[in-house]
Protein backbone atom coordinates (compact mmCIF):
# COMPACT_ATOMS: atom_id res chain seq x y z
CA UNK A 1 112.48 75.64 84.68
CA UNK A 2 111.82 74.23 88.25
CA UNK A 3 110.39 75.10 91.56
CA UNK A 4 112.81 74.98 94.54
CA UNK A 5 111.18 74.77 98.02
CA UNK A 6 112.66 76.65 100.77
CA UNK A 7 112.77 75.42 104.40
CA UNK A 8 112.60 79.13 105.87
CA UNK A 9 112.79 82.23 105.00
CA UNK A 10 116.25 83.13 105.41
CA UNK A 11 117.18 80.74 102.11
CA UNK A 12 114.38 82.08 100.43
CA UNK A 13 115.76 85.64 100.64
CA UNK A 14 119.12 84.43 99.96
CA UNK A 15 117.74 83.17 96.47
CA UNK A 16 115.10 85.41 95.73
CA UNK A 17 116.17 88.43 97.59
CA UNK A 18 117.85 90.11 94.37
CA UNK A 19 115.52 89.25 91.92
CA UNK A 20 112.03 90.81 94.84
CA UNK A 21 114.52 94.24 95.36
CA UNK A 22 114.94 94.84 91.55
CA UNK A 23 111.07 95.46 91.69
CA UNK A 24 110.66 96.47 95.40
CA UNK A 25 107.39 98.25 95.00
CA UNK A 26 105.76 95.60 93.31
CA UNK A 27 107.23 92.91 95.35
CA UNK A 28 106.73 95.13 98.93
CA UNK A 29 104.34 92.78 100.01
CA UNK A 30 106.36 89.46 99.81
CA UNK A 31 109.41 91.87 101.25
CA UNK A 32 107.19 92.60 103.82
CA UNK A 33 106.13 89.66 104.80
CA UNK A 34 109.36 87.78 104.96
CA UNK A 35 110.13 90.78 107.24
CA UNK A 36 107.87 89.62 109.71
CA UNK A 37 108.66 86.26 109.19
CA UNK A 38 112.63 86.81 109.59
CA UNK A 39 111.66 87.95 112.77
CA UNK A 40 109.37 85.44 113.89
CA UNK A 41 108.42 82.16 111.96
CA UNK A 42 105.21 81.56 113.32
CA UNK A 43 103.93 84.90 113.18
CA UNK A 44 100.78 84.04 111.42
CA UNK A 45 100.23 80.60 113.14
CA UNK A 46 101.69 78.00 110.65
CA UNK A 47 104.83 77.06 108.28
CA UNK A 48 105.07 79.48 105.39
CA UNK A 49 105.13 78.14 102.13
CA UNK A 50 108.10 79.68 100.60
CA UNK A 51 108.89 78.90 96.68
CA UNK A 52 110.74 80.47 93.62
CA UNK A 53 111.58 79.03 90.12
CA UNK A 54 114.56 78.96 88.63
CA UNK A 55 115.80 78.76 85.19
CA UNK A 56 119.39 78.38 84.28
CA UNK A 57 120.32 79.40 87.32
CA UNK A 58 118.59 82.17 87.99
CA UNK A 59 115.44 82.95 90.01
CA UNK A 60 112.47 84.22 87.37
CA UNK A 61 109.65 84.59 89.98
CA UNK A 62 108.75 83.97 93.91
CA UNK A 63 105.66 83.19 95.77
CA UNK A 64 105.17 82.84 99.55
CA UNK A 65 102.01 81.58 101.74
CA UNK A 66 101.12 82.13 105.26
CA UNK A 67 97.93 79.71 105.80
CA UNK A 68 95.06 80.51 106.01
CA UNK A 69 95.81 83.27 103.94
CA UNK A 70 95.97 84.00 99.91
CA UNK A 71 99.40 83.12 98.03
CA UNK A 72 100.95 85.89 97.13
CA UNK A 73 102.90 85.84 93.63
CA UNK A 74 105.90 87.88 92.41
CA UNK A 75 105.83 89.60 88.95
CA UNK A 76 107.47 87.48 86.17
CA UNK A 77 108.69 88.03 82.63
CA UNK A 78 108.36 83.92 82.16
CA UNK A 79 104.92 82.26 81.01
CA UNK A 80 105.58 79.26 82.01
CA UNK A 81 106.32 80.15 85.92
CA UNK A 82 102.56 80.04 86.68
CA UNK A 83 101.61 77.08 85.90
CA UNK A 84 104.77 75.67 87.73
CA UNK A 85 103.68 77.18 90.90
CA UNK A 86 100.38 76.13 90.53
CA UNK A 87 101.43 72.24 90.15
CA UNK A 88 103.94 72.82 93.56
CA UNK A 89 101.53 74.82 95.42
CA UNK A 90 98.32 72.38 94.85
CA UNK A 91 101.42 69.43 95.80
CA UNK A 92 101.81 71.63 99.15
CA UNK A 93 98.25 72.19 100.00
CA UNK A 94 95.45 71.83 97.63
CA UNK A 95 92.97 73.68 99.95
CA UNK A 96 94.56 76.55 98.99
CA UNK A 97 91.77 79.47 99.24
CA UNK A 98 93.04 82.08 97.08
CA UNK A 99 95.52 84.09 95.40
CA UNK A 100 96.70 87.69 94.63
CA UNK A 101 99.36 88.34 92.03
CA UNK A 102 100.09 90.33 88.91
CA UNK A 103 97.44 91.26 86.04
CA UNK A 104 97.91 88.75 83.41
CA UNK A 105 99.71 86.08 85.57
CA UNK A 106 97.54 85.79 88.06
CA UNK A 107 95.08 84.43 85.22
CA UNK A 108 97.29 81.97 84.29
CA UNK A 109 97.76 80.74 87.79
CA UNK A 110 93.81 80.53 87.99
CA UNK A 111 93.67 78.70 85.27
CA UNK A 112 96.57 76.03 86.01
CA UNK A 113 95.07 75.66 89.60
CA UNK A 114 91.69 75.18 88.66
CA UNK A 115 92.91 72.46 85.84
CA UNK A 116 94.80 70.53 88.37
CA UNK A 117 92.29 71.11 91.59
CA UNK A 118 88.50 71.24 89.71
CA UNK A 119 88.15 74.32 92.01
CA UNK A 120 85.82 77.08 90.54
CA UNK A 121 87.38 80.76 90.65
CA UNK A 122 86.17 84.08 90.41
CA UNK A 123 88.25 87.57 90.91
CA UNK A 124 86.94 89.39 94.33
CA UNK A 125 89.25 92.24 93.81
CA UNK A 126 91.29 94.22 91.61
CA UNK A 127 94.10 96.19 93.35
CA UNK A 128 97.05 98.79 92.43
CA UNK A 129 100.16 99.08 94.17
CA UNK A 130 101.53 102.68 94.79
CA UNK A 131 104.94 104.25 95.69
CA UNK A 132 106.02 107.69 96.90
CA UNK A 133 109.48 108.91 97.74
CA UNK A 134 108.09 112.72 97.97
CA UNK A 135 105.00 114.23 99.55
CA UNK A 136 103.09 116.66 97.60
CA UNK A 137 101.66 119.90 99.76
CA UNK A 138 98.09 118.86 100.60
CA UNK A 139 95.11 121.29 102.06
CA UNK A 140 95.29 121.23 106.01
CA UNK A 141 92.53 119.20 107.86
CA UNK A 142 91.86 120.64 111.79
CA UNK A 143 93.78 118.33 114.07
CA UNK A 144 96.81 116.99 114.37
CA UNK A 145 98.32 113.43 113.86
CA UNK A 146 99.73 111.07 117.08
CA UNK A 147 100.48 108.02 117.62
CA UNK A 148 98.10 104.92 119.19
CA UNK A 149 98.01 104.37 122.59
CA UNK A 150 96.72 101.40 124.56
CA UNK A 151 93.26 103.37 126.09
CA UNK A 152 92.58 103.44 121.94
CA UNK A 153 92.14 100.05 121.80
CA UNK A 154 88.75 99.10 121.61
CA UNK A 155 87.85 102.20 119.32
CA UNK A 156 91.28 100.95 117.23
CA UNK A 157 89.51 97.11 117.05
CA UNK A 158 86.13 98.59 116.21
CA UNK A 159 87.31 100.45 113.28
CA UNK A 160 89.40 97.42 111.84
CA UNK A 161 86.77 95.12 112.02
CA UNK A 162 84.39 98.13 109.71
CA UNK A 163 87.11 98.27 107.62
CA UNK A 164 87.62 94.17 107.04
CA UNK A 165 83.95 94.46 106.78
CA UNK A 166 83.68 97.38 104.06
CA UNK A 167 87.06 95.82 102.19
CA UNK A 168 86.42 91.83 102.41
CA UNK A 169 83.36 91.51 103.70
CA UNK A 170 82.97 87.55 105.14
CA UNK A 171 86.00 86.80 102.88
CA UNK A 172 88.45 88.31 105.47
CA UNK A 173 90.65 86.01 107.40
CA UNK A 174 93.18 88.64 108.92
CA UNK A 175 90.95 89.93 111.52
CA UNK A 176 90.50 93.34 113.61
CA UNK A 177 92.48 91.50 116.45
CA UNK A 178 95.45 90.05 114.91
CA UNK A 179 96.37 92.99 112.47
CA UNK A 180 96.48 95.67 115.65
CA UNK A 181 98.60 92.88 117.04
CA UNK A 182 101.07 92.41 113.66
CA UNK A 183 101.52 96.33 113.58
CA UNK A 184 101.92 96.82 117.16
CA UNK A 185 104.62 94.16 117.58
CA UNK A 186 106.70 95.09 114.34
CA UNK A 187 109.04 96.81 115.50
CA UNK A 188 109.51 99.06 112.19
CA UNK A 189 105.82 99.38 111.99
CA UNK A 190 102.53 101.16 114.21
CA UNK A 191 99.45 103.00 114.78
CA UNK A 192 98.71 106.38 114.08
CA UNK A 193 95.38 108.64 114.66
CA UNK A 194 94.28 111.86 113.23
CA UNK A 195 93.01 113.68 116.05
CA UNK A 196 90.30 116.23 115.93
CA UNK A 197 88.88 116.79 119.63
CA UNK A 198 89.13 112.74 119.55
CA UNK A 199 90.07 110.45 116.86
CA UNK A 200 88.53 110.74 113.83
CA UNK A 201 91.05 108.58 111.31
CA UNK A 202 93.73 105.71 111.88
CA UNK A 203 96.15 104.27 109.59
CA UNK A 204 98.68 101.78 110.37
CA UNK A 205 102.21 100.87 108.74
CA UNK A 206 104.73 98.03 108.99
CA UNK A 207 106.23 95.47 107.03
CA UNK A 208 109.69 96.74 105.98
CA UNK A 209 111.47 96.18 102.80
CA UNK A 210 114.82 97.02 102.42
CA UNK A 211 114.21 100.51 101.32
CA UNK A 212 110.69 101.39 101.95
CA UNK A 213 107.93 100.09 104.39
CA UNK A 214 103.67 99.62 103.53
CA UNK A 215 100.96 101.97 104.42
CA UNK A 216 97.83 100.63 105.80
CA UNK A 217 95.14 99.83 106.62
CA UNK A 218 94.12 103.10 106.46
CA UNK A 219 89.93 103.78 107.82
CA UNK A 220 87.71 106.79 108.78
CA UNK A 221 84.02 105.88 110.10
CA UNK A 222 81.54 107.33 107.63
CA UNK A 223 80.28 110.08 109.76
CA UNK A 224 83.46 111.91 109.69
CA UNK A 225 84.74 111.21 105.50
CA UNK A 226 84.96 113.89 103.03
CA UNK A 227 86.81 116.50 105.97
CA UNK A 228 90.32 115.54 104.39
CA UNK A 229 91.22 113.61 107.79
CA UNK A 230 92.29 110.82 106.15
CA UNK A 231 94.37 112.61 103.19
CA UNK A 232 96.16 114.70 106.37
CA UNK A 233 97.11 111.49 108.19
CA UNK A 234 98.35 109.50 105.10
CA UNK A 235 100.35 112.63 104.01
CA UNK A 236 101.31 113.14 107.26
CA UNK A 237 102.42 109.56 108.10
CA UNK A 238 104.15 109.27 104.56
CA UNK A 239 105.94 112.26 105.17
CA UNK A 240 106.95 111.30 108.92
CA UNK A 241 108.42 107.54 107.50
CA UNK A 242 110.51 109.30 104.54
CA UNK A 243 112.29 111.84 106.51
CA UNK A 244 112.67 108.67 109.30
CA UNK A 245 114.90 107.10 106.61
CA UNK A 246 112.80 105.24 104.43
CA UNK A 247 113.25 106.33 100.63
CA UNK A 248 109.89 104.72 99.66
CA UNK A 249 106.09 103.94 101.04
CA UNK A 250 104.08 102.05 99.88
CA UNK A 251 100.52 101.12 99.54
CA UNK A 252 97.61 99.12 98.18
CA UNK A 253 94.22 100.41 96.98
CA UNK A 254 90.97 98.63 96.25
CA UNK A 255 90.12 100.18 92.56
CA UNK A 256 86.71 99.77 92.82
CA UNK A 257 87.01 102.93 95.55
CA UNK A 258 87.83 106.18 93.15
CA UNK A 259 88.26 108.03 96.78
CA UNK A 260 91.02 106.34 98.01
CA UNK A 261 92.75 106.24 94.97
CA UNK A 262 92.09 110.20 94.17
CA UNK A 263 93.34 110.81 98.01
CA UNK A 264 96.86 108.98 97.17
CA UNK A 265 97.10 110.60 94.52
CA UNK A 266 97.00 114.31 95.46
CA UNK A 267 99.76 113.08 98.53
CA UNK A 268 102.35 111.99 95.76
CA UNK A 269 101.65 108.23 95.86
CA UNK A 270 102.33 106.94 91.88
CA UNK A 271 100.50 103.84 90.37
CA UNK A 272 103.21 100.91 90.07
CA UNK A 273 101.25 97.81 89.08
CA UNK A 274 98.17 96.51 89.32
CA UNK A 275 97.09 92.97 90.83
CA UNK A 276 94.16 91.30 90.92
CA UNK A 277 93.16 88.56 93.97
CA UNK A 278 91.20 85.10 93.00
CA UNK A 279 89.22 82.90 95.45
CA UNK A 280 88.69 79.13 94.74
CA UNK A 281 85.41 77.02 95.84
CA UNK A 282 85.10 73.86 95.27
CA UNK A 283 83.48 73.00 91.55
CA UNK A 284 82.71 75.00 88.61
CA UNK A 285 84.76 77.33 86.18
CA UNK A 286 86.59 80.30 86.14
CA UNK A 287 84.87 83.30 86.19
């Protein structure tokens, strides 16, 4: 078993692309990602990291990095793949801040990482990946859905900085700025609004995998929840990206919210897998 580096992220598709498609819901956010990165290297400001293990020939798992953010780790059926990536990725960067991968193997990255760096660790969120290839019939909210448009800006910016704030809290690193930018500029991905006599809900989409494409974020300022905005726009957007040619959407929820994951649900979205992200501080123990 070894860790192979990969200089960009055209190799790392070339190796890993298979073995991230055979699970493309629970790999859509690597997919994604590389997307983005296929299309512009520096898109979030420094080298990727870009690393898979192999064993007899054959790639067994994948993670990829875009500092300053989280590494992101593949599914794996091999034990022994986490603490592999955890001895390459400390060997890469040790300041690494935090990571998001698969229940179970995420742990035993934690623990490999904090072994090797003396970092302490502590889960900050548990997550569950959904897919949906049909839309369910869902009540009808007044309004309609339409796409962003530049005057929306600062409304667009002041309701993705609430929703970093309501999600991450100080922990975010993404930014209201720089994730309007990422969806604007993909050119698979956007901005939608739920319009009700002015906007009232926004969700945005992008990063494209090779049969589907993410949901998200998805917000709607408290004084206007519980009116079914946001369940019309998701359903609406879902439904608008399938019969655009996509077979799949996907999407991540935070499962400490029972709304957003009870909205999903009555659209079509199905659970796939759930994940679980990890931040490191210096000292301490795993918590």
């Amino acid at each position: 078993m070894r860790v192979e580096r990969h200089p960009d992220v055209a190799t790392f598709l070339a190796g890993a692309g298979g073995f991230l498609v055979d699970r493309e819901a629970e790999h859509n956010l690597i997919l994604g990602l590389s997307s983005t990165l296929a299309r512009d290297p520096l898109a979030y400001g420094s080298e990727p990291y870009l690393a898979t293990v192999e064993e007899d020939g054959r790639v067994v798992a994948a993670a990829l990095r875009t500092p300053p953010h989280n590494l992101v780790l593949s599914e794996s059926d091999e034990d022994g793949v986490w603490a592999a990536f955890a001895a390459d990725a400390a060997d890469a960067d040790a300041s690494l801040g935090g990571v998001l991968g698969p229940l179970g193997g995420v742990g035993s990255f934690v623990e490999a990482w904090r072994r090797l760096t003396g970092v302490s660790a502590r889960r900050s969120r548990s997550q569950r990946v959904y897919r949906i290839s049909d839309v369910a019939a869902v009540d009808d909210a007044p309004g309609t859905m339409r796409a962003y448009d530049e005057p929306d800006r600062p409304l667009a910016l002041a309701w993705l900085d609430a929703f970093f704030e309501e999600e991450f809290g100080s922990e975010s690193v993404e930014g209201a700025e720089r994730t309007l930018e990422h969806r604007l500029s993909d050119p698979h991905g956007g901005v939608v609004l739920w319009d009700d006599g002015g906007p009232v809900s926004l969700a945005g989409f992008g990063g494209p995998t090779p049969n589907g494409i993410r949901v998200g974020p998805v917000y709607t300022p408290p004084g206007v929840r519980r009116r079914g905005y946001a369940t019309a726009l998701v359903a609406e957007l879902t439904r608008s990206l399938l019969a655009g040619g996509r077979r799949f959407c996907f999407l991540f929820t935070d499962l400490a919210n029972p709304t957003s994951n009870s909205i999903y649900l009555r659209i079509g979205y199905e659970p796939v897998a759930d994940v679980e992200e990890w931040r490191f501080a210096p000292g301490g123990s795993a918590a």
